[in-house]
PDB file of N, CA and C in Angstrom:
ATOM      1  N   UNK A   1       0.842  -1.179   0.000  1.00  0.00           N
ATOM      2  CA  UNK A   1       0.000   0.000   0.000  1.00  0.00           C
ATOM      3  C   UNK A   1       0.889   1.246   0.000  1.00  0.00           C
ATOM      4  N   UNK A   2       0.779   2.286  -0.714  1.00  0.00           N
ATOM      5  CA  UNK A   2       1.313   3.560  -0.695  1.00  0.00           C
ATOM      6  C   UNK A   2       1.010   4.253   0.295  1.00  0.00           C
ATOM      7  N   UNK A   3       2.212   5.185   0.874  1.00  0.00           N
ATOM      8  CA  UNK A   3       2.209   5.867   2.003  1.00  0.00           C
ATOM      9  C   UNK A   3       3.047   7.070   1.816  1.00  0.00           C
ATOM     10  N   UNK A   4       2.599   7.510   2.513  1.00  0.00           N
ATOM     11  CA  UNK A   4       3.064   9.051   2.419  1.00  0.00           C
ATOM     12  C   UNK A   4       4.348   9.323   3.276  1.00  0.00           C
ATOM     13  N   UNK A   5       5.500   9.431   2.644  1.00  0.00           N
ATOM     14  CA  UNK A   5       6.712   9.783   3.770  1.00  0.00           C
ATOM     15  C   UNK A   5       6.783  11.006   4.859  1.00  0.00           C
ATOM     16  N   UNK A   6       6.513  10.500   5.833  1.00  0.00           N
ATOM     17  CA  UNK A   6       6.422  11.639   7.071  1.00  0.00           C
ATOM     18  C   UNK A   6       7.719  12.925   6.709  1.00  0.00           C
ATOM     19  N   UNK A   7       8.510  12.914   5.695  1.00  0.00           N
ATOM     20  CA  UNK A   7       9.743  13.701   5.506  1.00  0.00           C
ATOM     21  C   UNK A   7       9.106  15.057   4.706  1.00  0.00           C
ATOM     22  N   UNK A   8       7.571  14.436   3.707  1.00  0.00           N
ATOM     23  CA  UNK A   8       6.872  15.113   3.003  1.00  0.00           C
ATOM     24  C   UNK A   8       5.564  15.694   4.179  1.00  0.00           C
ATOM     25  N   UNK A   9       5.928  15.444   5.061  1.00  0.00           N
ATOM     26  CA  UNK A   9       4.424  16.036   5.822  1.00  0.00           C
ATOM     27  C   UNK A   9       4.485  17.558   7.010  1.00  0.00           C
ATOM     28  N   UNK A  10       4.132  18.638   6.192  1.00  0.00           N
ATOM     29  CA  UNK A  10       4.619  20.367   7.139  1.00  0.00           C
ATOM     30  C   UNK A  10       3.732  20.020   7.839  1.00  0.00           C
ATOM     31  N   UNK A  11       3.527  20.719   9.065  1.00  0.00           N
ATOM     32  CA  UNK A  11       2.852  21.690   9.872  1.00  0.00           C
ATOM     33  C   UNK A  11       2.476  22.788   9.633  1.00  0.00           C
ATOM     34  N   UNK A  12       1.162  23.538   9.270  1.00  0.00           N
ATOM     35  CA  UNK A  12       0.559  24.794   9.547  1.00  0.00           C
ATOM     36  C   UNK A  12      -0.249  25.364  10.053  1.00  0.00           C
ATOM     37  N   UNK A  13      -0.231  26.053  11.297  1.00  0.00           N
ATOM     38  CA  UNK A  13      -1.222  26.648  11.981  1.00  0.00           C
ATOM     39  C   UNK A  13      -1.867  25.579  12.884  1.00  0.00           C
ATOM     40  N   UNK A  14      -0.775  24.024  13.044  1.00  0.00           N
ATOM     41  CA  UNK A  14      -1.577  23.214  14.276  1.00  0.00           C
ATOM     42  C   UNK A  14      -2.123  22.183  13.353  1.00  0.00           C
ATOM     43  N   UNK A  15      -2.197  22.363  11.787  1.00  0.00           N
ATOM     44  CA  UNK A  15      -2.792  21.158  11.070  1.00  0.00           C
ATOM     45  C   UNK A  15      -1.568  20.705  10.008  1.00  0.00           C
ATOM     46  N   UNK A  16      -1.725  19.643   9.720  1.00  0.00           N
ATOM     47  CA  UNK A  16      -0.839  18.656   8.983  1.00  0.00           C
ATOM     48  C   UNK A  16      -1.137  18.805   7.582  1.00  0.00           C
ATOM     49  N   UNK A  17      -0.099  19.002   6.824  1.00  0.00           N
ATOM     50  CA  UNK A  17      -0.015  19.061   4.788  1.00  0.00           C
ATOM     51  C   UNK A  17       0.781  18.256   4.572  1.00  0.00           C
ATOM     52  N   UNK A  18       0.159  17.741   3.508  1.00  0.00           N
ATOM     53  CA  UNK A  18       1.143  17.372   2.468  1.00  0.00           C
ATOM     54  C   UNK A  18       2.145  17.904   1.139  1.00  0.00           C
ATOM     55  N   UNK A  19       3.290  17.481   0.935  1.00  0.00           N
ATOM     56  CA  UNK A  19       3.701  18.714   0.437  1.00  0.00           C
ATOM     57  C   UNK A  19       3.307  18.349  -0.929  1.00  0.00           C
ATOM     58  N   UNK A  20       3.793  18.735  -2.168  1.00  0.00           N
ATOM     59  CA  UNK A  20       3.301  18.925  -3.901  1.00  0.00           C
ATOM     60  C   UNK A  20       4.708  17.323  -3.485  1.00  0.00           C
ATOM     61  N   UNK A  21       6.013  17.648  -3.257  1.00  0.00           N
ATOM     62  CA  UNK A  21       6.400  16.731  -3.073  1.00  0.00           C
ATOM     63  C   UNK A  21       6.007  15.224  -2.862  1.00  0.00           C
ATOM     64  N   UNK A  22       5.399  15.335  -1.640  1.00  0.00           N
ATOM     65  CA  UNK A  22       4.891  14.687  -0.894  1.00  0.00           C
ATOM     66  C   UNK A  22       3.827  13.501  -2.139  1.00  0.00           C
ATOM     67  N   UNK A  23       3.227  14.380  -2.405  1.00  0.00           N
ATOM     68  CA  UNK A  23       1.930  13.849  -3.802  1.00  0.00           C
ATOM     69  C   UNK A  23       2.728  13.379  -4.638  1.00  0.00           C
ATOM     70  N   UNK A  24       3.467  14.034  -5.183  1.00  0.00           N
ATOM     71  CA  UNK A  24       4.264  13.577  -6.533  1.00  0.00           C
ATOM     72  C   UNK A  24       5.065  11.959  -6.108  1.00  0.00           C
ATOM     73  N   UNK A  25       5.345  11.601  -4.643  1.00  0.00           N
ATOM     74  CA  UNK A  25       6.229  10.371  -4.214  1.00  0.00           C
ATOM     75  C   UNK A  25       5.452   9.720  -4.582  1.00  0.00           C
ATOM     76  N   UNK A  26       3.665  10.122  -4.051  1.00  0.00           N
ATOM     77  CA  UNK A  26       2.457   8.899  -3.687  1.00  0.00           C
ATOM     78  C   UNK A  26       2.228   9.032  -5.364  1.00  0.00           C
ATOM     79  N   UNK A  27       2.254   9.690  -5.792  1.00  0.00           N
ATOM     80  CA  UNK A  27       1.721   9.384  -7.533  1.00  0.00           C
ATOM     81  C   UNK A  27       2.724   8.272  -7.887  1.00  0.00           C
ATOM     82  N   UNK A  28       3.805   8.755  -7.919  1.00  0.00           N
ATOM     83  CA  UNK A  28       4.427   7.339  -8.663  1.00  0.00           C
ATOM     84  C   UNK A  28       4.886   5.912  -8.025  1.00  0.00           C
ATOM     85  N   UNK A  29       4.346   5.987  -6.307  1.00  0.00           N
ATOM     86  CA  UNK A  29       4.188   4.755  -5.757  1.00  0.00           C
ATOM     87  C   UNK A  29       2.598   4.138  -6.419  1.00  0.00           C
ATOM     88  N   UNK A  30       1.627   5.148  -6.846  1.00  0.00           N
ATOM     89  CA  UNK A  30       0.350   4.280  -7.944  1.00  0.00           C
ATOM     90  C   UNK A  30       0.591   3.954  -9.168  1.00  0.00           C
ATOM     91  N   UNK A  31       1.784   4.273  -9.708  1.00  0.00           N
ATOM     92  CA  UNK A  31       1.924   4.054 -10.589  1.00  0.00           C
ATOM     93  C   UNK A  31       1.706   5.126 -11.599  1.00  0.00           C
ATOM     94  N   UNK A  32       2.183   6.043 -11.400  1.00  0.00           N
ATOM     95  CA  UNK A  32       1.948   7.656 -12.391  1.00  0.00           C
ATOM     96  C   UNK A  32       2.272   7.278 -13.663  1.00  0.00           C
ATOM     97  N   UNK A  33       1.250   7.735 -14.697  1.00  0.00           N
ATOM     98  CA  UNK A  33       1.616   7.144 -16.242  1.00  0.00           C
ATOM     99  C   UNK A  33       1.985   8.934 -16.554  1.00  0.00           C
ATOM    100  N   UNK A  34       1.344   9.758 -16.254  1.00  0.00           N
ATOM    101  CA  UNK A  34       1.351  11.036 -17.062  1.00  0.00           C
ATOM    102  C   UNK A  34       0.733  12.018 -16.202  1.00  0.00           C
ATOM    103  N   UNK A  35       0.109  13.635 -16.559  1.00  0.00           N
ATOM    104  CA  UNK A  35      -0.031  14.196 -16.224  1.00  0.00           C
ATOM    105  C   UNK A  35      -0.180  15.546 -17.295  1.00  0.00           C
ATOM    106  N   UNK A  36      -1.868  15.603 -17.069  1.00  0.00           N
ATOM    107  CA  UNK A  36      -1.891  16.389 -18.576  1.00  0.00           C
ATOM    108  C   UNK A  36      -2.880  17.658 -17.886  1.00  0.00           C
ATOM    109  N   UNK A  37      -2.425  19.004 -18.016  1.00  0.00           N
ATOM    110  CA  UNK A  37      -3.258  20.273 -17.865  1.00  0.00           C
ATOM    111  C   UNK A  37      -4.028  20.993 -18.742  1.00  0.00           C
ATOM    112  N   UNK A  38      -4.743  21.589 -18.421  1.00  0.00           N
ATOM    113  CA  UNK A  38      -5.196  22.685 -19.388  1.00  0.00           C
ATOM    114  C   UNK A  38      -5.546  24.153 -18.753  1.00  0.00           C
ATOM    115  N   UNK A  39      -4.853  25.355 -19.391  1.00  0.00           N
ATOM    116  CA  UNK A  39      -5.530  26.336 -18.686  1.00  0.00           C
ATOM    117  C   UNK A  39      -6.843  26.863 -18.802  1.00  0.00           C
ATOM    118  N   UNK A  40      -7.080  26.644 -17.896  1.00  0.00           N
ATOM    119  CA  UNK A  40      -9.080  27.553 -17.961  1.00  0.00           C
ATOM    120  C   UNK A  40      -9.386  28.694 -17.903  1.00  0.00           C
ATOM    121  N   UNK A  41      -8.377  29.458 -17.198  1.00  0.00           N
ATOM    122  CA  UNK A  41      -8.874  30.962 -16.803  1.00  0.00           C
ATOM    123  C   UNK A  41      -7.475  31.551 -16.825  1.00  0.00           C
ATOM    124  N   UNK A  42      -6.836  32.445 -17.706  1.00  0.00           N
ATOM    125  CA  UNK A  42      -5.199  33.149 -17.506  1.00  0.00           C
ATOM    126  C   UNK A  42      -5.295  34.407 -16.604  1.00  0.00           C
ATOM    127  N   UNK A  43      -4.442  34.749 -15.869  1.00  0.00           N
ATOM    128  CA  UNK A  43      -4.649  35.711 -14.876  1.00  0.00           C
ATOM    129  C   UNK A  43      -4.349  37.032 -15.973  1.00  0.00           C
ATOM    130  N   UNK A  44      -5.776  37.834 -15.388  1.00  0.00           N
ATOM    131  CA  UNK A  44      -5.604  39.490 -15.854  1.00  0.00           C
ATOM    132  C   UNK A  44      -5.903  40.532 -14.707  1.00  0.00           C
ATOM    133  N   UNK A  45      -6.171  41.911 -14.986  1.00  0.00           N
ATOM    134  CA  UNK A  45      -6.095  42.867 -14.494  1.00  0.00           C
ATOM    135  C   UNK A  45      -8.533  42.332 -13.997  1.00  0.00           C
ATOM    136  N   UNK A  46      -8.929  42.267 -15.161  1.00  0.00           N
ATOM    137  CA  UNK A  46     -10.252  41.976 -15.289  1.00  0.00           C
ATOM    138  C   UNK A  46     -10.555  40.708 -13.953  1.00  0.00           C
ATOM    139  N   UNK A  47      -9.928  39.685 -13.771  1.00  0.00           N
ATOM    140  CA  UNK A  47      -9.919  38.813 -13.109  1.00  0.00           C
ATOM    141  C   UNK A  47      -8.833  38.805 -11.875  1.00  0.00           C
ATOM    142  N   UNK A  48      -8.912  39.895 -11.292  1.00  0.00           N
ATOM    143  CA  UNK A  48      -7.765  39.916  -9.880  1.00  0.00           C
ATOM    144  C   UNK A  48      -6.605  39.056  -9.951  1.00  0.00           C
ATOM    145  N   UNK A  49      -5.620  38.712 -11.308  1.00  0.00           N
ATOM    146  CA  UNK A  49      -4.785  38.134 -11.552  1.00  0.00           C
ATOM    147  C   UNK A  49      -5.289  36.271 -11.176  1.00  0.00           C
ATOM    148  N   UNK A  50      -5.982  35.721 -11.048  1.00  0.00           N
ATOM    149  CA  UNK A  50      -6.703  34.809 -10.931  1.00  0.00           C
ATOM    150  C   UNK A  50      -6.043  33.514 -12.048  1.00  0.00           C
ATOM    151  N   UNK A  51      -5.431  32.800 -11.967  1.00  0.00           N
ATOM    152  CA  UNK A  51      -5.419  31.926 -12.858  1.00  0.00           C
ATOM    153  C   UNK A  51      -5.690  30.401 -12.392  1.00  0.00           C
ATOM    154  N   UNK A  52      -6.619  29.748 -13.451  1.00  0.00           N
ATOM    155  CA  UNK A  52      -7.627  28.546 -12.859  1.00  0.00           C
ATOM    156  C   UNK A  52      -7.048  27.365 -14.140  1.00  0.00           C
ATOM    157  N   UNK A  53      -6.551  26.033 -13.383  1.00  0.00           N
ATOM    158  CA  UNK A  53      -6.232  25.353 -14.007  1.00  0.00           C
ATOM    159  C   UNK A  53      -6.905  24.317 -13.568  1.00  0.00           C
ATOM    160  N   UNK A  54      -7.292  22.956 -14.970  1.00  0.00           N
ATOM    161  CA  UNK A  54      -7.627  21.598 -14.321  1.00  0.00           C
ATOM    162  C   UNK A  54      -6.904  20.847 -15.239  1.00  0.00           C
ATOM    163  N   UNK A  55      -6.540  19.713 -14.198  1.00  0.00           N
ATOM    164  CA  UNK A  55      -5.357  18.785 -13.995  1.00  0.00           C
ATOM    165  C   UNK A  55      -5.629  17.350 -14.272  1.00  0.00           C
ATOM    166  N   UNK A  56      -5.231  16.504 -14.594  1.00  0.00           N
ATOM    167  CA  UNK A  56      -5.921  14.993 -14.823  1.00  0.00           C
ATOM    168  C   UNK A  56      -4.118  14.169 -14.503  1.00  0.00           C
ATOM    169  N   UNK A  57      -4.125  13.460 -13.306  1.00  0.00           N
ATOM    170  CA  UNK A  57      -3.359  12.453 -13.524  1.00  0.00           C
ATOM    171  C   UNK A  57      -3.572  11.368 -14.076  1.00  0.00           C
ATOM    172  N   UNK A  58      -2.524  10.613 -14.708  1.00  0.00           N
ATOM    173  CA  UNK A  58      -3.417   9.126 -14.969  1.00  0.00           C
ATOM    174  C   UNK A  58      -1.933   8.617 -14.413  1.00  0.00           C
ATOM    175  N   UNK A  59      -2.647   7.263 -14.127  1.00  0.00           N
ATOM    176  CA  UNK A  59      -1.766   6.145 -13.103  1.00  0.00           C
ATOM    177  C   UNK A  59      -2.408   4.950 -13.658  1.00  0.00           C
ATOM    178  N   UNK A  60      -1.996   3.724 -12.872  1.00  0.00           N
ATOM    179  CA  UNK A  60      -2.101   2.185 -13.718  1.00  0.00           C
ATOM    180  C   UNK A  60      -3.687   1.947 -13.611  1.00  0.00           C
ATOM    181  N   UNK A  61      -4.210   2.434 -12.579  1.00  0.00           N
ATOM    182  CA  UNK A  61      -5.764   1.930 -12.604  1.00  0.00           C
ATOM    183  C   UNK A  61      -6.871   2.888 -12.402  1.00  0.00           C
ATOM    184  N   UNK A  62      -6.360   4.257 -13.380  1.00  0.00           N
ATOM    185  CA  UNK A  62      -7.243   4.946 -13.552  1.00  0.00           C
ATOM    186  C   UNK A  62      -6.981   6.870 -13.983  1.00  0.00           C
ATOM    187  N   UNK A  63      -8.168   7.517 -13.440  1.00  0.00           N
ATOM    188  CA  UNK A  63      -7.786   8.945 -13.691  1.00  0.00           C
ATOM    189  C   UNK A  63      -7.788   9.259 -12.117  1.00  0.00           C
ATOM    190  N   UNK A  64      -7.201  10.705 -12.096  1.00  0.00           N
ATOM    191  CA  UNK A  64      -7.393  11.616 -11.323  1.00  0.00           C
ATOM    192  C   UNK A  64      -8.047  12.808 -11.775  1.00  0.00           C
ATOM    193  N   UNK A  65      -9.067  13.641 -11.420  1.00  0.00           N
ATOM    194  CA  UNK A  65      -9.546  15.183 -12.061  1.00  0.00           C
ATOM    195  C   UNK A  65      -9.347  15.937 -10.754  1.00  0.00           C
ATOM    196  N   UNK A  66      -8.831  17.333 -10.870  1.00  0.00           N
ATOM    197  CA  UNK A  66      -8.930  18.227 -10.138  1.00  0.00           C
ATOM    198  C   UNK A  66      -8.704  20.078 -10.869  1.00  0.00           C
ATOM    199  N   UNK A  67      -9.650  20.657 -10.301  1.00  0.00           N
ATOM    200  CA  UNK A  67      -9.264  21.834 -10.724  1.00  0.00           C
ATOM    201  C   UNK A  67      -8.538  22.820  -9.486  1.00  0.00           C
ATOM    202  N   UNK A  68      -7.539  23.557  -9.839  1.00  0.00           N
ATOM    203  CA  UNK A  68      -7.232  24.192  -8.436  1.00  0.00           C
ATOM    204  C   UNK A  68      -7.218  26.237  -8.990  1.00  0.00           C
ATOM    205  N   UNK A  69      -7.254  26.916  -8.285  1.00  0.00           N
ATOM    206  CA  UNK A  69      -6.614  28.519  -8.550  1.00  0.00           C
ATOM    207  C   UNK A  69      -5.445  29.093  -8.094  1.00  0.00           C
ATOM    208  N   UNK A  70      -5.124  29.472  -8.983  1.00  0.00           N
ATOM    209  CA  UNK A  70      -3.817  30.660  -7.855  1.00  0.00           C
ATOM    210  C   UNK A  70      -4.468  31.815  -8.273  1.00  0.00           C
ATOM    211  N   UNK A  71      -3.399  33.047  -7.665  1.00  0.00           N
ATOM    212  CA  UNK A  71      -3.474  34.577  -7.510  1.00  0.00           C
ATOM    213  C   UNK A  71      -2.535  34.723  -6.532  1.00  0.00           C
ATOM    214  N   UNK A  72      -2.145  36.517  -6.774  1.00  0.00           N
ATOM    215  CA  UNK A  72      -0.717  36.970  -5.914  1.00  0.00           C
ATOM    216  C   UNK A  72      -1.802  36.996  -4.763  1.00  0.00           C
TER     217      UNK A  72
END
């Protein structure tokens, strides 16, 4: 079973993260085939610098979907 290396796990504010690190170990302990984006939203002046991406991993027995945002 895949596990998350406690070396990848911060502290903030009293609660426990995982780091991008951290994910990227457990992706290719599932078996990470790829990793394909697309941008949805590019940051402008109109959109409070806002930029919105969704993400699809694929691994041996399946997908992943997620959309996430940044901004300064």
């Amino acid at each position: 079973m895949a596990k998350v290396d406690d070396n990848f796990i911060v502290e903030l504010q009293g609660k426990q993260f995982v780091t991008y690190e951290g994910l990227l170990d457990l992706a290719h302990q599932k078996g990470l085939k790829g990793i394909k984006t697309e941008l949805l939203q590019a940051p402008s002046k109109e959109n409070n610098n806002t930029c919105i991406v969704k993400a699809m991993a694929i691994v041996e027995n399946g997908e992943f979907h997620g959309i996430g945002d940044a901004n300064p």
